[in-house]
C-alpha atoms as a PDB file:
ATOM      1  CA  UNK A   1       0.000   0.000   0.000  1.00  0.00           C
ATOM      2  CA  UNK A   2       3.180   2.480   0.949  1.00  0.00           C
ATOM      3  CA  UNK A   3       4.610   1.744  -2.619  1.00  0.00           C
ATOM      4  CA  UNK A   4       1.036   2.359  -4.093  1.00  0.00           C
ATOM      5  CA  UNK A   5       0.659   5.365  -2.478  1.00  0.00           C
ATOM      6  CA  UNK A   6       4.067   6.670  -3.513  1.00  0.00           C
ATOM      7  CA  UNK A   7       3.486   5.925  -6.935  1.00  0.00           C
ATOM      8  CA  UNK A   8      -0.037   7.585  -6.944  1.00  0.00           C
ATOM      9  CA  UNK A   9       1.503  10.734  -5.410  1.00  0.00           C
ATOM     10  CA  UNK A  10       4.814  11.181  -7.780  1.00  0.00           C
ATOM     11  CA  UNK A  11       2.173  10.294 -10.946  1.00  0.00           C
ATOM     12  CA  UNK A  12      -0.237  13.174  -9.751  1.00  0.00           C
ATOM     13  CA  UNK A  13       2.691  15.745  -9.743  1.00  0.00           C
ATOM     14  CA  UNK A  14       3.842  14.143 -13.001  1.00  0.00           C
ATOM     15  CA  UNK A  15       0.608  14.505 -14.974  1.00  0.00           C
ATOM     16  CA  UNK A  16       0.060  18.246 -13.584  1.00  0.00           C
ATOM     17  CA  UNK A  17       4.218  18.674 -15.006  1.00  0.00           C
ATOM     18  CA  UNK A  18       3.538  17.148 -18.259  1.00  0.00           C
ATOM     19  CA  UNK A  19       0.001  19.614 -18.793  1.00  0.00           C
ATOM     20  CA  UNK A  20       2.474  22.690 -18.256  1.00  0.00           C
ATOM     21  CA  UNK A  21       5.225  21.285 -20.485  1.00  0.00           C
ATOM     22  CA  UNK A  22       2.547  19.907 -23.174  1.00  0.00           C
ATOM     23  CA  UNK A  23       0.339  23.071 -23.259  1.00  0.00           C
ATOM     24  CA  UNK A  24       2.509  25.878 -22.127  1.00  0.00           C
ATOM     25  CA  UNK A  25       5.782  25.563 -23.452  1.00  0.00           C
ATOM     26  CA  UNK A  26       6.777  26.636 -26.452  1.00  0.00           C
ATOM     27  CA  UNK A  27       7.801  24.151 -28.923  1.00  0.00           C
ATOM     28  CA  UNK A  28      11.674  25.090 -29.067  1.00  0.00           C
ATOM     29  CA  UNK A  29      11.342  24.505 -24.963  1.00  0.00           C
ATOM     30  CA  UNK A  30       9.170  21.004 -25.294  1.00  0.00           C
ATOM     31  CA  UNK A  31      12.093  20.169 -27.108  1.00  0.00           C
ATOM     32  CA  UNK A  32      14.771  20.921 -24.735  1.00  0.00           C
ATOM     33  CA  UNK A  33      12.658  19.140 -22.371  1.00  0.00           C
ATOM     34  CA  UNK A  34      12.305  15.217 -24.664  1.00  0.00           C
ATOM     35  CA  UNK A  35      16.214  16.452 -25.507  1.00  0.00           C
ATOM     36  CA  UNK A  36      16.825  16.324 -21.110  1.00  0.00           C
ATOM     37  CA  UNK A  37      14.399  13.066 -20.827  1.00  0.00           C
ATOM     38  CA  UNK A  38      16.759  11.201 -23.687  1.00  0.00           C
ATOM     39  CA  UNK A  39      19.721  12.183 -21.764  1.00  0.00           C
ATOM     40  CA  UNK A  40      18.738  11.110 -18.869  1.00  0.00           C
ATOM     41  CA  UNK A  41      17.365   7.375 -20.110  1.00  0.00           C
ATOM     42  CA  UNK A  42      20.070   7.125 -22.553  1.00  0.00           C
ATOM     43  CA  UNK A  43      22.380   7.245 -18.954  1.00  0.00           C
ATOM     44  CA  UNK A  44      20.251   4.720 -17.346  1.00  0.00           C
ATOM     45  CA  UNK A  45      20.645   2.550 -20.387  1.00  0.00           C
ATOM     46  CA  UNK A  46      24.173   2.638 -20.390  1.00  0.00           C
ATOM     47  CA  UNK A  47      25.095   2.497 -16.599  1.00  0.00           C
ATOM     48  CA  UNK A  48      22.642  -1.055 -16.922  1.00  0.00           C
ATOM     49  CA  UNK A  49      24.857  -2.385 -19.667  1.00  0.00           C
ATOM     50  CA  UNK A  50      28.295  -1.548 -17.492  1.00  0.00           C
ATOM     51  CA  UNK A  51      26.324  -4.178 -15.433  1.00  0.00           C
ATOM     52  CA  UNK A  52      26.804  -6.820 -17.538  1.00  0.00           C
ATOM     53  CA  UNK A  53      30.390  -5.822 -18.088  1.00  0.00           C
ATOM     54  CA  UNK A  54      29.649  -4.608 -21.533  1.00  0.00           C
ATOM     55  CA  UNK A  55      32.313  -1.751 -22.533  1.00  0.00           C
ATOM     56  CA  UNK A  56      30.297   1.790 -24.254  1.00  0.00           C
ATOM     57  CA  UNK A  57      31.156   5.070 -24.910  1.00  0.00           C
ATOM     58  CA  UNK A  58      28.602   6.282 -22.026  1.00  0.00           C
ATOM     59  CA  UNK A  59      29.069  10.253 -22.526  1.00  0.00           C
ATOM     60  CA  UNK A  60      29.042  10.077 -26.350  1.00  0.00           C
ATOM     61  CA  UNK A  61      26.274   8.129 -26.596  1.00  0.00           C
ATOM     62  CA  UNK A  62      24.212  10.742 -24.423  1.00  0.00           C
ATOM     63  CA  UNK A  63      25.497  13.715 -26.050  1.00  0.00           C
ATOM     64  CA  UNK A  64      24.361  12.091 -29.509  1.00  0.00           C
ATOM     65  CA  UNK A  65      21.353  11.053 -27.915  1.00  0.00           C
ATOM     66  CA  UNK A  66      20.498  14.483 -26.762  1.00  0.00           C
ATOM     67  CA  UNK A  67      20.999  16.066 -29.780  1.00  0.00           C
ATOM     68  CA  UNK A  68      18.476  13.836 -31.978  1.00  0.00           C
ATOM     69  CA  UNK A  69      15.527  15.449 -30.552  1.00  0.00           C
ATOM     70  CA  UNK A  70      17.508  19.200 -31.102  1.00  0.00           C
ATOM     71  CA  UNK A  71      18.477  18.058 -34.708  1.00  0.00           C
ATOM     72  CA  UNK A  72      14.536  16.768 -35.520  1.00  0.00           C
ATOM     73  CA  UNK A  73      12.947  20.085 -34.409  1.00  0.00           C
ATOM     74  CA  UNK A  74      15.615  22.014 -36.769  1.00  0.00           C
ATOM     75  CA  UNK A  75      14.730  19.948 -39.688  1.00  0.00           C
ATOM     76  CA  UNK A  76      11.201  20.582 -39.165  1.00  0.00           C
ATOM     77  CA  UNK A  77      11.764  24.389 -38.449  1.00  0.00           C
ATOM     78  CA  UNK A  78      14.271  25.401 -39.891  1.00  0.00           C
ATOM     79  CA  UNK A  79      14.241  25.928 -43.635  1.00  0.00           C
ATOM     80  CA  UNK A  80      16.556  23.521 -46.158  1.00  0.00           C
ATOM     81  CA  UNK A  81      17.473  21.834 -42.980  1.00  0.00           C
ATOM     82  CA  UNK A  82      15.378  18.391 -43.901  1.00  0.00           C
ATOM     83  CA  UNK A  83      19.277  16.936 -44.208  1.00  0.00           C
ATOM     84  CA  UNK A  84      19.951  17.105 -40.322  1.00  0.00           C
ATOM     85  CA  UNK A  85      18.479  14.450 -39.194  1.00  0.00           C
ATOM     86  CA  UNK A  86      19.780  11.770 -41.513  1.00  0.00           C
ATOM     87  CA  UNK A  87      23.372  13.553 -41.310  1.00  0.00           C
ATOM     88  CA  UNK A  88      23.594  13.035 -37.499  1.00  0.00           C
ATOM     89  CA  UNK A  89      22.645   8.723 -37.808  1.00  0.00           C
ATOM     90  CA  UNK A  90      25.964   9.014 -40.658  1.00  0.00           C
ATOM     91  CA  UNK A  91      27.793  10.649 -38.064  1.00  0.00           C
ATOM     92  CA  UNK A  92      26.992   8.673 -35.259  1.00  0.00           C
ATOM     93  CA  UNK A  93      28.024   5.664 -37.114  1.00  0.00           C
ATOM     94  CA  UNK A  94      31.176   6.813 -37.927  1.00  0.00           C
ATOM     95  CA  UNK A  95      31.914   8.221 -34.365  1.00  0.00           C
ATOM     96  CA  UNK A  96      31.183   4.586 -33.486  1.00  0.00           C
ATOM     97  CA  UNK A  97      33.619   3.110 -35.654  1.00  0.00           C
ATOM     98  CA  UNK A  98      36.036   6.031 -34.834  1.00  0.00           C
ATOM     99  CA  UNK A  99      36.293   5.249 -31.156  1.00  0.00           C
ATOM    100  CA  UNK A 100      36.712   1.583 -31.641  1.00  0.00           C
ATOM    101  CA  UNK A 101      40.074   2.188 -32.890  1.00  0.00           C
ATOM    102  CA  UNK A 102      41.394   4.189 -30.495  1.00  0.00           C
ATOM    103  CA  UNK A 103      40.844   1.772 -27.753  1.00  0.00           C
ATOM    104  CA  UNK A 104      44.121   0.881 -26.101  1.00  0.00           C
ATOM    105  CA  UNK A 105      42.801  -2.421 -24.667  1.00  0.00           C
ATOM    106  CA  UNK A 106      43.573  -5.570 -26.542  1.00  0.00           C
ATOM    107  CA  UNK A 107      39.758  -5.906 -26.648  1.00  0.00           C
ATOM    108  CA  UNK A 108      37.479  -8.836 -27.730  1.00  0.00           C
ATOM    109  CA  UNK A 109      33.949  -6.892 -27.905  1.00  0.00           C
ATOM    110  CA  UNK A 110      34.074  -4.336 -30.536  1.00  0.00           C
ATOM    111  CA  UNK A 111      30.877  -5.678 -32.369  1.00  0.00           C
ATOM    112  CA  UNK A 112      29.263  -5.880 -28.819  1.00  0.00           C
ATOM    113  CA  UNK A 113      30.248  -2.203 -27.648  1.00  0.00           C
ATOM    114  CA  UNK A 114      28.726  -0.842 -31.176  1.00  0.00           C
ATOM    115  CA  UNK A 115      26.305  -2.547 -31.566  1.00  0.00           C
ATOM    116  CA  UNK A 116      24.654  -1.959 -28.056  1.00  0.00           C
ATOM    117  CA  UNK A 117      25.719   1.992 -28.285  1.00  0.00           C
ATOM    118  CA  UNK A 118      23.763   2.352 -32.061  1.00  0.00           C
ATOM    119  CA  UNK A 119      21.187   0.359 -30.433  1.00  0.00           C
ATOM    120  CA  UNK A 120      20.361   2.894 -27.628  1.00  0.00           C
ATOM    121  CA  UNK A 121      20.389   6.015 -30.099  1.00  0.00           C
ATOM    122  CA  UNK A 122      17.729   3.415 -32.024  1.00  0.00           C
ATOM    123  CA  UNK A 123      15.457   2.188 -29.015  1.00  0.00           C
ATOM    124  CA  UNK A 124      15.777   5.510 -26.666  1.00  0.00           C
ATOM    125  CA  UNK A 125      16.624   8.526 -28.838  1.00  0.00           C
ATOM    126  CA  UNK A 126      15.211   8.727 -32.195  1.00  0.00           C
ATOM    127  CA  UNK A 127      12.217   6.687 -31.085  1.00  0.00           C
ATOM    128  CA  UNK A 128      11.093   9.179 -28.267  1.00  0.00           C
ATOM    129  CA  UNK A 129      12.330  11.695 -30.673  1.00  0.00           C
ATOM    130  CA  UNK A 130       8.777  11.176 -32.209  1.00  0.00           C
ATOM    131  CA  UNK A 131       7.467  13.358 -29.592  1.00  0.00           C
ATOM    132  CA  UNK A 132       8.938  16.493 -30.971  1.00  0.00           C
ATOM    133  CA  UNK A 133       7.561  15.285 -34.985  1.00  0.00           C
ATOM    134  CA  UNK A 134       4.019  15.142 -33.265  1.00  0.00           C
ATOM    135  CA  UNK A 135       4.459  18.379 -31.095  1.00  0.00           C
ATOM    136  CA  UNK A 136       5.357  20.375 -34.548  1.00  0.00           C
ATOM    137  CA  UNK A 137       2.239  19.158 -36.341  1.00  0.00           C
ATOM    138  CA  UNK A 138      -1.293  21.048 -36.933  1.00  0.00           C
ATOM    139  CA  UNK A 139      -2.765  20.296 -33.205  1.00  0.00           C
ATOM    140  CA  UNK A 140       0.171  19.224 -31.678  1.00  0.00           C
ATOM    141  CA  UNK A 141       0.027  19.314 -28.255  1.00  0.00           C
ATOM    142  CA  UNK A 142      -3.244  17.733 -28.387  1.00  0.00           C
ATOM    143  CA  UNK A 143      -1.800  14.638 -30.126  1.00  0.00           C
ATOM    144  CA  UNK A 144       1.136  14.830 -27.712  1.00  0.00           C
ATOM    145  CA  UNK A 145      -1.551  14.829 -24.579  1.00  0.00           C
ATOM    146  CA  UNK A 146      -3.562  12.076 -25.776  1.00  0.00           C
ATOM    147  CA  UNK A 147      -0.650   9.612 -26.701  1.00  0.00           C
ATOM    148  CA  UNK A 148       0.397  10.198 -23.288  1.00  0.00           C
ATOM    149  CA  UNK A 149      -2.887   9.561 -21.963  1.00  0.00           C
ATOM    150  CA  UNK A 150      -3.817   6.371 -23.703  1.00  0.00           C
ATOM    151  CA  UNK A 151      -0.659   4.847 -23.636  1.00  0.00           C
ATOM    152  CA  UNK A 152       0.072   5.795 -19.336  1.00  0.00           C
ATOM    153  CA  UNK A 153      -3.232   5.089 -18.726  1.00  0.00           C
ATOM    154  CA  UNK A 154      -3.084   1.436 -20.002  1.00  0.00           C
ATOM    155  CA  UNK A 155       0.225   1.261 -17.595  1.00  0.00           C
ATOM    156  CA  UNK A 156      -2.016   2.105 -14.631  1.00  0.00           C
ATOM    157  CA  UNK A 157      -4.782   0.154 -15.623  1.00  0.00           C
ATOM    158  CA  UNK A 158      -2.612  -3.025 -15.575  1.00  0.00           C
ATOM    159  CA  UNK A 159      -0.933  -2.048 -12.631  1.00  0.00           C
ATOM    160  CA  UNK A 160      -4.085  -1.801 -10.915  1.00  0.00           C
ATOM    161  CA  UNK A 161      -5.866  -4.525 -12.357  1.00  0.00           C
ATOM    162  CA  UNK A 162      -3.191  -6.980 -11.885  1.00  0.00           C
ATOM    163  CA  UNK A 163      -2.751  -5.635  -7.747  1.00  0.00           C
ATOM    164  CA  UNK A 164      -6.358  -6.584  -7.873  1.00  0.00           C
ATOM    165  CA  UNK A 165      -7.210  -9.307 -10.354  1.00  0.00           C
ATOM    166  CA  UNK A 166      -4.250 -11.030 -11.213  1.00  0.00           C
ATOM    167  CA  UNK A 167      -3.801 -14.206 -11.383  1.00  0.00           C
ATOM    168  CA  UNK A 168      -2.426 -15.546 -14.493  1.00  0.00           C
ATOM    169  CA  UNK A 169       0.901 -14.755 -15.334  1.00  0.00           C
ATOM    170  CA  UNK A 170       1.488 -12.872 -18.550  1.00  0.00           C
ATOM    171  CA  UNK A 171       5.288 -13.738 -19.884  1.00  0.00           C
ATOM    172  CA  UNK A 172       7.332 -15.015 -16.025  1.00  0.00           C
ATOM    173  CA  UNK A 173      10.474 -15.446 -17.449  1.00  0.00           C
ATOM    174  CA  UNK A 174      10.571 -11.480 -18.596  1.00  0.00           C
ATOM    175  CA  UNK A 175       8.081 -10.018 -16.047  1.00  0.00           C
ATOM    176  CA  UNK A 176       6.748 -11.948 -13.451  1.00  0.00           C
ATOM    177  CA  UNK A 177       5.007  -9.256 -11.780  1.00  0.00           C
ATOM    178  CA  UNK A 178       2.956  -8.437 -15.216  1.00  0.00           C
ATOM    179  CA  UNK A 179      -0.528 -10.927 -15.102  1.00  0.00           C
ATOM    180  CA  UNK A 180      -2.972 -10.962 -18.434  1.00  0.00           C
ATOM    181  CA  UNK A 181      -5.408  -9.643 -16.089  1.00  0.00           C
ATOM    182  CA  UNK A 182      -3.486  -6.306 -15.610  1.00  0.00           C
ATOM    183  CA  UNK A 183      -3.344  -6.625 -19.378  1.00  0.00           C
ATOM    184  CA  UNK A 184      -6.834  -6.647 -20.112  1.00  0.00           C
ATOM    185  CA  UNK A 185      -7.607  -3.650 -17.857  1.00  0.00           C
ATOM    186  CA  UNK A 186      -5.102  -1.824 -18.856  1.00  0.00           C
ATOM    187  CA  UNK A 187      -6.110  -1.829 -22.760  1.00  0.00           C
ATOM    188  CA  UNK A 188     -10.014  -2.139 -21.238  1.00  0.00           C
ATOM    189  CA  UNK A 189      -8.849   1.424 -19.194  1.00  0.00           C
ATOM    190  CA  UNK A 190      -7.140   3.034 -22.232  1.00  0.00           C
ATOM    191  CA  UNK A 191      -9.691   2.469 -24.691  1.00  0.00           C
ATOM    192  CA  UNK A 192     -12.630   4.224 -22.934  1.00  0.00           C
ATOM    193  CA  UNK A 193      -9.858   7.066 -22.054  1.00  0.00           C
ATOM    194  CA  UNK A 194      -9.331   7.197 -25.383  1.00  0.00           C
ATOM    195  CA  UNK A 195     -13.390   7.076 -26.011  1.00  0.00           C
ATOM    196  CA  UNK A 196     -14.053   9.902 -23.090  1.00  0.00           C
ATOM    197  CA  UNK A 197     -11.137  12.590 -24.633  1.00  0.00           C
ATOM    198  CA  UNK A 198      -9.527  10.806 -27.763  1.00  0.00           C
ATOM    199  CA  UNK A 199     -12.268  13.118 -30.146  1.00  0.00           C
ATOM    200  CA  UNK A 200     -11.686  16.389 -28.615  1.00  0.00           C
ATOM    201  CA  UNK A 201      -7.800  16.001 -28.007  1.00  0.00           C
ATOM    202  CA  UNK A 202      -7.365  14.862 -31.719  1.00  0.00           C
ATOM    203  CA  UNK A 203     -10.364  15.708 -34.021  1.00  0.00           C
ATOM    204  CA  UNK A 204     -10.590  11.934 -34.763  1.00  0.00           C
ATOM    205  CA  UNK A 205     -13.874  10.116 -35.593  1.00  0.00           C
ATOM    206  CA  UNK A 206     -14.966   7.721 -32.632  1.00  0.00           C
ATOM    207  CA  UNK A 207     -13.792   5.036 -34.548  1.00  0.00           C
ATOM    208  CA  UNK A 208     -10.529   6.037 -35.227  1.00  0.00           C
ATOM    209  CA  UNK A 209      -9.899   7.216 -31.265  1.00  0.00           C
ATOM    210  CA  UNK A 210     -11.369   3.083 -29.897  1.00  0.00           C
ATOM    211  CA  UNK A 211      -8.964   1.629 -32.669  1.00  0.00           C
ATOM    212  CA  UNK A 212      -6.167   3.772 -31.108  1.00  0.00           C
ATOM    213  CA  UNK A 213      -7.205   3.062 -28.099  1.00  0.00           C
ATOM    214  CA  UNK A 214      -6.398  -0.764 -28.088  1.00  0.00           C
ATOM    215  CA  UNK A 215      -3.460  -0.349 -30.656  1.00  0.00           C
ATOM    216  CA  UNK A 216      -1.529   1.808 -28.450  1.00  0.00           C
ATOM    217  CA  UNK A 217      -2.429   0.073 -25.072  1.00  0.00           C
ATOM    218  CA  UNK A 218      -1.174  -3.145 -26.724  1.00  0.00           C
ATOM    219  CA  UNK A 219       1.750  -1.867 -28.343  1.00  0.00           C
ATOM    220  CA  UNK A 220       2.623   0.232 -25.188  1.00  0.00           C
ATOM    221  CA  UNK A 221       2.747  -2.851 -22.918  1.00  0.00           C
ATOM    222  CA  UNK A 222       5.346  -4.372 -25.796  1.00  0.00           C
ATOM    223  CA  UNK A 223       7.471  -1.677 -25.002  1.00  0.00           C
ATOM    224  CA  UNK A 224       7.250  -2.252 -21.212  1.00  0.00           C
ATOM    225  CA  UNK A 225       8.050  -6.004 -21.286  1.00  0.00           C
ATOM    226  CA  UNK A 226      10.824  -4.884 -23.400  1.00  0.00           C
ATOM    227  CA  UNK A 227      12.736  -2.624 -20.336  1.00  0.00           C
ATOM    228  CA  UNK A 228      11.519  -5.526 -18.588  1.00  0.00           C
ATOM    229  CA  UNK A 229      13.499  -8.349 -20.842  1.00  0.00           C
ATOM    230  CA  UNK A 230      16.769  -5.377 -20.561  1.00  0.00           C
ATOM    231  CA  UNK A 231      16.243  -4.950 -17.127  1.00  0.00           C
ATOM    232  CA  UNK A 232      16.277  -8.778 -16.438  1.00  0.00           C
ATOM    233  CA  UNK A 233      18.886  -9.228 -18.348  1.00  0.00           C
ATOM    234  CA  UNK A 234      21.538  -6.479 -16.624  1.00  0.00           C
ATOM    235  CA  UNK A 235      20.040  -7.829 -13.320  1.00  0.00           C
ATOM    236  CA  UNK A 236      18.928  -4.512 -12.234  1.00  0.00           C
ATOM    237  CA  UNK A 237      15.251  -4.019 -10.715  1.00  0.00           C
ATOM    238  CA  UNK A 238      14.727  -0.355 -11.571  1.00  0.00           C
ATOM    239  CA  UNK A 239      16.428   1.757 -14.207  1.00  0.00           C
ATOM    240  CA  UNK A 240      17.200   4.669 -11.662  1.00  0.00           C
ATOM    241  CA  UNK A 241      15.488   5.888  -8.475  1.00  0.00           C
ATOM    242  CA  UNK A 242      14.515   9.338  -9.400  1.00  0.00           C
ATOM    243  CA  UNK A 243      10.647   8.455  -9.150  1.00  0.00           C
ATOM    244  CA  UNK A 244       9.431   7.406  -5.910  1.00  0.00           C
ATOM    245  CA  UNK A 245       7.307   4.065  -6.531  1.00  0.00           C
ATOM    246  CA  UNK A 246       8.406   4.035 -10.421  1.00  0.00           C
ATOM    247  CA  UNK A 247      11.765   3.940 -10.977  1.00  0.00           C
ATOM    248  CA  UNK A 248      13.855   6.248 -12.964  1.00  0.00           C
ATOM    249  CA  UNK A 249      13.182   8.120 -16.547  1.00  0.00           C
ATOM    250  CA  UNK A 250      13.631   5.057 -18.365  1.00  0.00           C
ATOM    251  CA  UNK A 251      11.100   3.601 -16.409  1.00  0.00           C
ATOM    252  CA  UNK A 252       8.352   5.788 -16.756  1.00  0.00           C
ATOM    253  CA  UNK A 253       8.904   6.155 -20.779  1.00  0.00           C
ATOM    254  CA  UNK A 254       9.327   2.698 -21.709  1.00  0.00           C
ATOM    255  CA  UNK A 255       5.676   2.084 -23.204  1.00  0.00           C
ATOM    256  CA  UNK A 256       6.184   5.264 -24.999  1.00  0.00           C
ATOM    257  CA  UNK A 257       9.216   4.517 -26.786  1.00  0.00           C
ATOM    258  CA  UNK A 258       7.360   2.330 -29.147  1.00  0.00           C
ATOM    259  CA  UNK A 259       3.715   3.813 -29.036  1.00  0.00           C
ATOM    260  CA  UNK A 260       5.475   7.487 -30.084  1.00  0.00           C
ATOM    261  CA  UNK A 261       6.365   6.927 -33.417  1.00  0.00           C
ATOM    262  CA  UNK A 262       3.430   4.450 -34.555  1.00  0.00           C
ATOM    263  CA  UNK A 263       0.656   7.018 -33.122  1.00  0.00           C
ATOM    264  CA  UNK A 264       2.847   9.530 -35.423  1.00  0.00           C
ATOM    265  CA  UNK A 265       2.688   7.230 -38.918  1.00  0.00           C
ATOM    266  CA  UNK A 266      -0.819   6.580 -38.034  1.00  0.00           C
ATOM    267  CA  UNK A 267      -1.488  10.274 -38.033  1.00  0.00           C
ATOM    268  CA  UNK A 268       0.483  10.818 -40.873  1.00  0.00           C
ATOM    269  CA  UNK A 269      -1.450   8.032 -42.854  1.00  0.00           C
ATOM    270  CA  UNK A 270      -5.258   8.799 -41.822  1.00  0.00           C
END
């Protein structure tokens, strides 16, 4: 109950930030703020995989991580600066490569370090990057508030539906906390969010909000099994302690990660 109460408290002072930073910043500031989030996971990420004795470039892997969300908003609002973003994934590759060969060890794990470093830039930066491609289109802060919505309230649906109703185990090997009872609420809780605000937040027909509604709840708890399989297998509980009851920024984003830049394409598309 003392960890449930935690977690209620640090998510009510987390929705009321993410209302100020969603509706009241300006875009150039949201940006700086997904630009602080990515630095802060992408540190998480790496500090997990030092765990497992796994050797990365921690610092350049933030820095280029921080600058993906920076380098997306230029592109989009800058003019003749569509180039930027594919320019920076060149030069990160390169950098990669680059600092490979000026290891002094006799080392054994060169494909390993790369491939995990290129992987976090992948999984953490330019996928929550998304955020700041949906923030910069017509009604963008209402797309931004509902993703976060559906997709966070299909986390606490299945956390409280599982404390409640679980039974079943969903995947115990991965998560064994995570029951398909907590599952089912959780989409069950995000689709009649989704029916409640998804037409005023986004314009969408009724149809188009339910649909999104159990697409993004399902693809949400994918990304939250998949910290989960990372997690599991660094041997860490928690990617950082920053959030009382939740863990740290890499924690409270995972579902996102992979619901960010699907909600985007299916915006694009429809």
């Amino acid at each position: 109950m003392d960890r449930l109460l935690r977690r209620t408290f640090v998510s009510i002072l987390l929705v009321a930030g993410v209302f100020v930073v969603v509706y009241r910043f300006p875009e150039w500031l949201f940006c700086a703020v997904v630009a602080l989030l990515v630095g802060v996971a992408q540190f998480e990420f790496f500090r997990m995989v030092e765990k497992r004795k796994i050797f990365v470039y921690k610092y350049f892997g933030i820095i280029i991580g921080s600058l993906v969300p920076v380098v997306i908003f230029m592109g989009r609002s800058l003019p003749n600066m569509e180039h930027l973003e594919p320019m920076l994934i060149v030069v990160a590759g390169l950098f990669v490569f680059t600092l490979q060969f000026i290891r002094k060890d006799n080392a054994r794990d060169h494909l390993v370090s790369m491939s995990v470093t290129l992987f976090a830039l992948f999984y953490i930066s330019w996928f929550f990057s998304f955020f700041v491609n949906l923030r910069l289109l017509s009604n963008g802060a209402g797309l931004v508030a509902f993703l976060i919505m559906v997709t966070k309230g299909a986390d606490i649906g299945a956390y409280l539906g599982g404390s409640r109703f679980g039974r079943s185990e969903l995947i115990p090997r991965i998560s064994p906390n995570k029951t398909k009872e907590g599952t089912l609420t959780g989409i069950l809780f995000s689709v009649l969010l989704a029916a409640a605000f998804g037409r005023y937040l986004t314009g969408f027909s009724f149809l188009h909000v339910v649909v999104l509604g159990m697409v993004l709840a399902a693809i949400g708890q994918v990304g939250d099994l998949a910290e989960s399989l990372i997690k599991r297998d660094c041997g860490v509980k928690d990617s950082g302690t920053y959030l009382s009851g939740i863990g740290g920024v890499l924690d409270l984003v995972d579902s996102l990660l992979f619901t960010a830049p699907v909600f985007y394409f299916y915006v694009k598309t429809f």
